[in-house]
C-alpha atoms as a PDB file:
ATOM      1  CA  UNK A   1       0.000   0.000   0.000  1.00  0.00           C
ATOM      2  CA  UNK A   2       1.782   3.342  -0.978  1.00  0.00           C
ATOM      3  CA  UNK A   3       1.220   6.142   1.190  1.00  0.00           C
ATOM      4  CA  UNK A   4       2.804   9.822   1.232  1.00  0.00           C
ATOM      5  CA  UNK A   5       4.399   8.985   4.839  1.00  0.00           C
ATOM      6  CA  UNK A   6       6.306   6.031   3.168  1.00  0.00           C
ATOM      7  CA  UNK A   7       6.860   7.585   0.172  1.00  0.00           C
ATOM      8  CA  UNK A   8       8.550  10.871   2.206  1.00  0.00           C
ATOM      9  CA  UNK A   9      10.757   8.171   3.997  1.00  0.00           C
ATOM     10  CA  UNK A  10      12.368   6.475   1.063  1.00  0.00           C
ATOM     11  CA  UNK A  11      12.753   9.077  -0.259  1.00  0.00           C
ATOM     12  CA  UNK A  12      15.039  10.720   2.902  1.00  0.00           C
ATOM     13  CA  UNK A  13      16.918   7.272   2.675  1.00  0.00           C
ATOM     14  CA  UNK A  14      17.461   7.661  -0.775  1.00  0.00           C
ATOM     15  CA  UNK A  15      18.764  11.305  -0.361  1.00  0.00           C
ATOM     16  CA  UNK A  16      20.752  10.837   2.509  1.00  0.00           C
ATOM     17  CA  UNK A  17      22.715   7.536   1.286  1.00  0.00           C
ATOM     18  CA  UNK A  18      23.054   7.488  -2.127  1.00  0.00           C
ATOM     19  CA  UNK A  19      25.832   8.987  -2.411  1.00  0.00           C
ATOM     20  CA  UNK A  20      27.613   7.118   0.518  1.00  0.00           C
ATOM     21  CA  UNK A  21      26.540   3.770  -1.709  1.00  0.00           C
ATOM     22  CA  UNK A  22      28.130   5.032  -4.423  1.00  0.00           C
ATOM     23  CA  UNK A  23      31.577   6.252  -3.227  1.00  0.00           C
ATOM     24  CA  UNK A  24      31.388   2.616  -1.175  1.00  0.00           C
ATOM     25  CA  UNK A  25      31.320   1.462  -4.444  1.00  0.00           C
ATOM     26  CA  UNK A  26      33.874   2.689  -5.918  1.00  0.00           C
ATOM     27  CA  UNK A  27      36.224   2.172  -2.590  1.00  0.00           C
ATOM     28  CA  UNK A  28      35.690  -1.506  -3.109  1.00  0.00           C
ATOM     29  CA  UNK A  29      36.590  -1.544  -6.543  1.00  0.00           C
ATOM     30  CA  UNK A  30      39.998   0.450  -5.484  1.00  0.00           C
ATOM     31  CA  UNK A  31      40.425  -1.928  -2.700  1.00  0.00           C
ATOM     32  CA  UNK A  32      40.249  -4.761  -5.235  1.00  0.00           C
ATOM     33  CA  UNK A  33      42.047  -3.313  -7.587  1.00  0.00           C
ATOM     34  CA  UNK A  34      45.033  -3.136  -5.235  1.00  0.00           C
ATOM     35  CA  UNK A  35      44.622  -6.590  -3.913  1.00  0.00           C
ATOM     36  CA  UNK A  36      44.391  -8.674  -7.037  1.00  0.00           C
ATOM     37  CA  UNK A  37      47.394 -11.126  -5.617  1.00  0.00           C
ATOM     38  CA  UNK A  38      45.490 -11.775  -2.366  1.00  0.00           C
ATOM     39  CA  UNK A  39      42.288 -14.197  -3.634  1.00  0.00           C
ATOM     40  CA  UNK A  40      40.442 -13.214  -0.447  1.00  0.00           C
ATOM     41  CA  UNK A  41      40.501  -9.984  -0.325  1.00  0.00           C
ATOM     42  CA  UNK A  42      39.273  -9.941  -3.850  1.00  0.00           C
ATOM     43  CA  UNK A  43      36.579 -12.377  -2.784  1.00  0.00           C
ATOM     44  CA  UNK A  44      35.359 -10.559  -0.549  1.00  0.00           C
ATOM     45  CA  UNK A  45      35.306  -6.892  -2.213  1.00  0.00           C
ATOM     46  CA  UNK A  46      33.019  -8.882  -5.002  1.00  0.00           C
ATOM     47  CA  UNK A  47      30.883  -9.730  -1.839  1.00  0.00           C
ATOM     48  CA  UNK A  48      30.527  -5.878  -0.883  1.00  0.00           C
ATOM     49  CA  UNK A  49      30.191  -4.249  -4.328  1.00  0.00           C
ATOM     50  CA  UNK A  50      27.435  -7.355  -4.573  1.00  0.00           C
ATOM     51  CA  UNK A  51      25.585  -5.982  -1.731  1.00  0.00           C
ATOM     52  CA  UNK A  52      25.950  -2.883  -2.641  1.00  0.00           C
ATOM     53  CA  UNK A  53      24.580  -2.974  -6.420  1.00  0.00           C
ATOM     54  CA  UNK A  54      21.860  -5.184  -5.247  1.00  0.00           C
ATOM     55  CA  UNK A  55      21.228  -2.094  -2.624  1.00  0.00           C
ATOM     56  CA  UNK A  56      21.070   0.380  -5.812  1.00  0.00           C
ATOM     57  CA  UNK A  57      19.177  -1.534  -8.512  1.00  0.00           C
ATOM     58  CA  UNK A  58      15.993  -2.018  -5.603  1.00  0.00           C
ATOM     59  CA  UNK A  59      16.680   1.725  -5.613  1.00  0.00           C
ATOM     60  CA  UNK A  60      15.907   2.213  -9.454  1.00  0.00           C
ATOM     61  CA  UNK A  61      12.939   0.294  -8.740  1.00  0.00           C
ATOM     62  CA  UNK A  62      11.149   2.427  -8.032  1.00  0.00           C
ATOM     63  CA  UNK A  63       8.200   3.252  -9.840  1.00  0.00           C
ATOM     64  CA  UNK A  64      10.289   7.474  -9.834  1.00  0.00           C
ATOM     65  CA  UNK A  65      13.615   7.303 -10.074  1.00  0.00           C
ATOM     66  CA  UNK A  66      15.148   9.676  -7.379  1.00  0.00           C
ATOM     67  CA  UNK A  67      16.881  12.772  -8.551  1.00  0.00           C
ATOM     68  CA  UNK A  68      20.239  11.465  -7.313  1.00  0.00           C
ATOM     69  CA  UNK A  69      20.751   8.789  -9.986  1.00  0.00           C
ATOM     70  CA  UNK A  70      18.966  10.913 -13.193  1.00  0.00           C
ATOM     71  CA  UNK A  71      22.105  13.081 -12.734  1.00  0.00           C
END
């Protein structure tokens, strides 16, 4: 059921950690980067960016995509 007080929330999520998602993002792909000898660490940076794409794309969802990600 959508309803404005939901719709405000996600929308203050959204705002507030988009762009923290994003720079984790690329932080893990640095880290990996830097690590390619060492299997684990690489293992588990493809864990985290995992996460956090699976994070974004239940983002852009949404029925409106949030102002964030159209720029």
């Amino acid at each position: 059921m959508r309803s404005d007080d939901l719709f405000r929330e996600m929308n203050y999520v959204i705002e507030n950690f988009s762009q923290y998602l994003i720079s984790s993002l690329v932080l893990a792909m640095n880290l990996t980067l830097e690590s390619l000898k060492n299997i684990e660490n690489v293992k588990t940076n493809y864990g985290v960016m995992n996460s956090i794409l699976h994070i974004i794309k239940s983002i852009l969802g949404q029925e409106e995509l949030p102002d964030f990600y159209e720029e």
